[in-house]
Protein backbone atom coordinates (compact mmCIF):
# COMPACT_ATOMS: atom_id res chain seq x y z
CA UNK A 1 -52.71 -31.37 101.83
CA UNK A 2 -54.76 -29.31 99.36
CA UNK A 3 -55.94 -31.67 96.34
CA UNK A 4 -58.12 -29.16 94.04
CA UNK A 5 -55.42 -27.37 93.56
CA UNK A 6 -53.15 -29.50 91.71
CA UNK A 7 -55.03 -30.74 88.76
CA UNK A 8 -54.95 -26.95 87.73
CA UNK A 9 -51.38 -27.78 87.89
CA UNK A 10 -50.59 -31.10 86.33
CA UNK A 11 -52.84 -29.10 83.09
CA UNK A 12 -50.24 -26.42 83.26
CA UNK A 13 -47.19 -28.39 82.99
CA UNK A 14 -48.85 -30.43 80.30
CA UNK A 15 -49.30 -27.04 78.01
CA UNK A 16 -45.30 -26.03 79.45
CA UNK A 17 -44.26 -29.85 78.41
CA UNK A 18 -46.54 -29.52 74.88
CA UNK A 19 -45.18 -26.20 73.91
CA UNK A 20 -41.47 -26.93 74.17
CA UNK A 21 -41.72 -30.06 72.40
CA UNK A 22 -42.91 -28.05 69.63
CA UNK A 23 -40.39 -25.26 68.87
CA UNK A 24 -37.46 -28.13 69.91
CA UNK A 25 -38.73 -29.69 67.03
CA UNK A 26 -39.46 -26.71 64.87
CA UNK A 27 -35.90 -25.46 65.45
CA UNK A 28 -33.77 -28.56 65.83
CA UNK A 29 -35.46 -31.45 64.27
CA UNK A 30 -37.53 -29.91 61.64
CA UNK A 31 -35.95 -28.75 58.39
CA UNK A 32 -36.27 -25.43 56.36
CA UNK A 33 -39.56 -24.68 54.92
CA UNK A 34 -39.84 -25.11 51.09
CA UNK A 35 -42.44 -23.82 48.90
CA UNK A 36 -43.11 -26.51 46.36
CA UNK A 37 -44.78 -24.03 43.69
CA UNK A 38 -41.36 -22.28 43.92
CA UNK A 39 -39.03 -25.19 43.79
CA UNK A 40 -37.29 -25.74 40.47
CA UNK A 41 -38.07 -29.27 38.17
CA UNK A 42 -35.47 -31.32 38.51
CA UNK A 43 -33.07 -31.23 35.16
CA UNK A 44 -32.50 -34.97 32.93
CA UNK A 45 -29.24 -36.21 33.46
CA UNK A 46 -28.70 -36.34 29.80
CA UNK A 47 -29.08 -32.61 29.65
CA UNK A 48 -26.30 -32.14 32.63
CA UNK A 49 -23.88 -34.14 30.31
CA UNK A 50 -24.55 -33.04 27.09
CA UNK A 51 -25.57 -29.31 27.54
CA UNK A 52 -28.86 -29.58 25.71
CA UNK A 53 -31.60 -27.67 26.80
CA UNK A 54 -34.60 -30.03 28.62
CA UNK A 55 -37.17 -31.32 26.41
CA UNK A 56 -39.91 -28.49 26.92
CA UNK A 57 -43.57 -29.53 25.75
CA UNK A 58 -45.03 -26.41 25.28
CA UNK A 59 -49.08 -26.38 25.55
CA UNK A 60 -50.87 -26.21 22.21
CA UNK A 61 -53.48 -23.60 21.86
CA UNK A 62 -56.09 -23.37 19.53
CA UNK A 63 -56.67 -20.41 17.70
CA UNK A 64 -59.72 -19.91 16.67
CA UNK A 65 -60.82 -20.08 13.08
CA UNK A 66 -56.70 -20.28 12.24
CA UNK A 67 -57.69 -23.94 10.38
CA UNK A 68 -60.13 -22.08 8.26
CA UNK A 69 -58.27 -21.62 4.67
CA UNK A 70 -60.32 -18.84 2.37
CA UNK A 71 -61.01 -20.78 -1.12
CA UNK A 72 -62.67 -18.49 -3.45
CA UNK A 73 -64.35 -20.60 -5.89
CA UNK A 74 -66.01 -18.95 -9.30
CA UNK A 75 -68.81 -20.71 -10.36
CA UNK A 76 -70.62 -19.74 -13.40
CA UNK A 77 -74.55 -21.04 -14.17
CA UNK A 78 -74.79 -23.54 -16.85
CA UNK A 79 -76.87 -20.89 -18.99
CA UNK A 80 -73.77 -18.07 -18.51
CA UNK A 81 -70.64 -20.51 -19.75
CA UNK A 82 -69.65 -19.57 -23.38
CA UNK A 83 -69.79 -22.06 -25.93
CA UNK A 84 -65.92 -22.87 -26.99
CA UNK A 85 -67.43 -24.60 -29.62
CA UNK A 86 -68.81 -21.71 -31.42
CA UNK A 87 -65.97 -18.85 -30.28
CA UNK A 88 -64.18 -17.56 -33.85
CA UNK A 89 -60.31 -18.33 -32.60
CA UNK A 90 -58.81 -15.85 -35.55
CA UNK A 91 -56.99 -12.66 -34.33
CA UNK A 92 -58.28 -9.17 -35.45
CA UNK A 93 -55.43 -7.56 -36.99
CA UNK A 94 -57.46 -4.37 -37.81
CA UNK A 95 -58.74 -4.07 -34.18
CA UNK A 96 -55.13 -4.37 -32.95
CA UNK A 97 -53.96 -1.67 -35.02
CA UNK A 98 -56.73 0.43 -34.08
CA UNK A 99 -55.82 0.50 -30.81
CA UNK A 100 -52.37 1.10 -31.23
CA UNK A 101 -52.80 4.07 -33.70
CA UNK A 102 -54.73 6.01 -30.48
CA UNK A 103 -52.67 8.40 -29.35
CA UNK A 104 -52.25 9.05 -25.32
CA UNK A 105 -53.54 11.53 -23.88
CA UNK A 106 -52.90 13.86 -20.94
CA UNK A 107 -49.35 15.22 -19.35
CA UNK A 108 -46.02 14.07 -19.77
CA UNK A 109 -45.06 14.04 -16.49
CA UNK A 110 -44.53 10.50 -14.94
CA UNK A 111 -45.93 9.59 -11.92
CA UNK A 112 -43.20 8.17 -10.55
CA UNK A 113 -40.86 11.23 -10.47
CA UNK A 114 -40.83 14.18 -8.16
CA UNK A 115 -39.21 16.98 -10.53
CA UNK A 116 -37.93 16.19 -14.32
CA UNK A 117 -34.65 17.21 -15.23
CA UNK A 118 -34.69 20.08 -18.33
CA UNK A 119 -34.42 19.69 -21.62
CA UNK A 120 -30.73 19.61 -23.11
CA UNK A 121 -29.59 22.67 -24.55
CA UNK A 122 -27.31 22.46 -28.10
CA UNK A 123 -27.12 20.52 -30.80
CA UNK A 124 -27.74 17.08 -29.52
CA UNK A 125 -26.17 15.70 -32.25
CA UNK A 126 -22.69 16.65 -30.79
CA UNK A 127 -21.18 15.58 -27.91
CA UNK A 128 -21.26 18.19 -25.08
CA UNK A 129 -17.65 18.42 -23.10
CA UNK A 130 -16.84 20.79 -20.71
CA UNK A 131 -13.91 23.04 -20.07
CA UNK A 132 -10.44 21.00 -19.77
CA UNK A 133 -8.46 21.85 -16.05
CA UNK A 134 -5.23 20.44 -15.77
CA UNK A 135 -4.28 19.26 -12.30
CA UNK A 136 -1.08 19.05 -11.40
CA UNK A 137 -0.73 15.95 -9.23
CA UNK A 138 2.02 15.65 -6.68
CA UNK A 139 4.06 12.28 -5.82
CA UNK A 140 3.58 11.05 -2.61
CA UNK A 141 6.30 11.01 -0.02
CA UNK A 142 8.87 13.23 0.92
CA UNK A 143 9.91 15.87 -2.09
CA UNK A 144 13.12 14.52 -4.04
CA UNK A 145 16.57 15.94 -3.87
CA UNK A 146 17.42 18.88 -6.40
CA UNK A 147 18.99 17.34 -9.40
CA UNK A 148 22.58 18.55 -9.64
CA UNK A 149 23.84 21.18 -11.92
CA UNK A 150 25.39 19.87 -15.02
CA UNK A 151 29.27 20.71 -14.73
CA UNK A 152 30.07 23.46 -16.37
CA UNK A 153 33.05 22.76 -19.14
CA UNK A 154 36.70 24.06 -18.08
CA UNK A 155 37.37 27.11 -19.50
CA UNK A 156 40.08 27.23 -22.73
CA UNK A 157 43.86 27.08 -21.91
CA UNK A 158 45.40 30.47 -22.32
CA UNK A 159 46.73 31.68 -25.32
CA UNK A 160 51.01 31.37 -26.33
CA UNK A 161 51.80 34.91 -26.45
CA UNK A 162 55.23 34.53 -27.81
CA UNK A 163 55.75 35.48 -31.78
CA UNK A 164 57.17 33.68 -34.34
CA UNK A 165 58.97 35.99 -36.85
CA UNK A 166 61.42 33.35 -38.61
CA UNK A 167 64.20 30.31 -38.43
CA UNK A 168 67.33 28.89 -39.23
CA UNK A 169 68.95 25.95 -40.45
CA UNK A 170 73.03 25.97 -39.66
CA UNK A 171 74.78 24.27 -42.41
CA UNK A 172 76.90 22.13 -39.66
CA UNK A 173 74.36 20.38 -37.88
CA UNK A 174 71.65 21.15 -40.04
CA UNK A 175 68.88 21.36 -37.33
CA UNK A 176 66.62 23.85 -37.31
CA UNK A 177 65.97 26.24 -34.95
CA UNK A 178 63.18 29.30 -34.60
CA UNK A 179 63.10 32.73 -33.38
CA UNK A 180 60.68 33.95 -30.69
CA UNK A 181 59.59 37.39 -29.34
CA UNK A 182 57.99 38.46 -25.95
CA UNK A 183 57.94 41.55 -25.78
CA UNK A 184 61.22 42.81 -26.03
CA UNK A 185 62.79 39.12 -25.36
CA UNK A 186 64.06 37.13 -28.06
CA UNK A 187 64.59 33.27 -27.86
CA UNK A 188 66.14 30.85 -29.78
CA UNK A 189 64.92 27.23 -29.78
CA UNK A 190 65.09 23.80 -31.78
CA UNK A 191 62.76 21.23 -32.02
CA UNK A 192 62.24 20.02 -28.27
CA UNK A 193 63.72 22.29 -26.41
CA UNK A 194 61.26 24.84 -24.01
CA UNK A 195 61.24 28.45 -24.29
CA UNK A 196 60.70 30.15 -20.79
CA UNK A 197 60.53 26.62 -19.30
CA UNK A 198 57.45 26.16 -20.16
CA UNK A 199 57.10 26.05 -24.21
CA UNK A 200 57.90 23.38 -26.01
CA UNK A 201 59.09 23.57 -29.80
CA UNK A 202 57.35 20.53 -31.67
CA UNK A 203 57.87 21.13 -35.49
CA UNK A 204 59.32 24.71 -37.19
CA UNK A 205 57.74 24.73 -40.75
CA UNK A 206 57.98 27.33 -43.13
CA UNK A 207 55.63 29.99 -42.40
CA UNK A 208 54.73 28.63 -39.07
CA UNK A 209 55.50 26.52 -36.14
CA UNK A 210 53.76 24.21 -33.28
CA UNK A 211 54.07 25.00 -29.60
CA UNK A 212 52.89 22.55 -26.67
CA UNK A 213 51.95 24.00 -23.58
CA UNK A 214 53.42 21.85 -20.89
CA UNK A 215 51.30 23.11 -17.99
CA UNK A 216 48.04 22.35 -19.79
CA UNK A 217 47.74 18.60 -21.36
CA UNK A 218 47.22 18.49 -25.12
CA UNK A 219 47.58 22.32 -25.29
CA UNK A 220 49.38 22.70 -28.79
CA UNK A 221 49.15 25.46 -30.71
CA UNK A 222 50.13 27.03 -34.14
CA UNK A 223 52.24 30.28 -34.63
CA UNK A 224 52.24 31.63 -37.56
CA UNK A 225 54.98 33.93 -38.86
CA UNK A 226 54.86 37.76 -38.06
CA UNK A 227 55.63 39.91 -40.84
CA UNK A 228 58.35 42.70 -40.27
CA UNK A 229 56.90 46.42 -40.37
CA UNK A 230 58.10 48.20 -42.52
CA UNK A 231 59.58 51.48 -40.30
């Protein structure tokens, strides 16, 4: 049995039994690796319930010379300071006015405008008002209907062409009764009876009488008595 060799061996298995401790553990036991720098702070409970963002304390920097305030302070010499006691408090009147009687000088134009608008033209004393358009303004909507034509009035009943050339009164009954010509026709009526069916005697006067037209309502009409020509 050769002994030198095995130590070479039992070194060998060692490393084998070393090495696959190591990735069992690695793989089975170990857990996932986790940067810390990149793991998120853990958030309050209070801000879970209520919503509210986590109390932040932001890092105060300094700027530099930000505290510094600028005071500017006038300070006169004791020699320079007027004496109040001695200053003459009355206004000058005639150094005002003298001022305000300068007149200004230089352009017209103010500095604040591009382009001045020129001069009005006229009499300014009266109002200036331009020419007078008259628009004709539609309604709105659709267009109305056409008003209707106004009726027109019904034309005249015609004209009683019979003549009335005289009467008689018979001494039995003593009604009277008139004499009527159309055209060569003669008729003989009393007071309400029709001539032609259609004429109706209403009163036989002297010199004229009154016909009703019974196809026309309230068509009366007066006849006057026709002279006889003299042949």
């Amino acid at each position: 049995m050769n002994l030198g060799a095995e130590p070479k061996k039992v070194v060998a298995l060692s490393a084998l039994v070393v090495a696959g401790g190591y990735i069992f553990y690695t793989n089975v036991l170990a857990g996932p690796d986790v940067d810390p720098r990149k793991t998120p702070a853990p958030v309050p409970p209070a801000a879970k319930s209520t919503g509210a963002p986590p109390n932040i304390k932001r890092a105060k920097v300094q700027v530099r010379g930000a505290s510094q305030e600028f005071r500017p302070k006038l300070v006169q010499p004791l020699g320079e300071r007027p004496n109040y006691a001695t200053v003459d408090p009355t206004l000058r009147l005639d150094l005002l006015a003298k001022v305000q009687s300068v007149e200004p000088e230089g352009g017209s134009r103010s500095l604040f405008q591009f382009s001045a608008a020129p001069p009005p033209t006229g009499d300014p004393t009266k109002p200036t008002q331009g020419p007078i358009i008259a628009v004709e303004r539609k309604p709105y909507g659709p267009e109305p209907p056409p008003k209707p034509a106004p009726p027109s009035a019904p034309p005249p009943p015609p004209a009683i062409t019979l003549k009335f050339y005289g009467y008689s009164t018979p001494k039995a009954d003593g009604q009277k009764r008139a004499f009527f010509l159309d055209g060569e026709d003669i008729f003989v009526a009393a007071e309400g009876e029709l001539v032609k069916k259609r004429y109706r005697v209403v009163q036989i006067g002297v010199n004229s009488v009154i016909m009703e037209d019974t196809e026309f309502k309230n068509n009366r009409q007066t006849l006057v008595i026709q002279q006889e020509q003299a042949g």
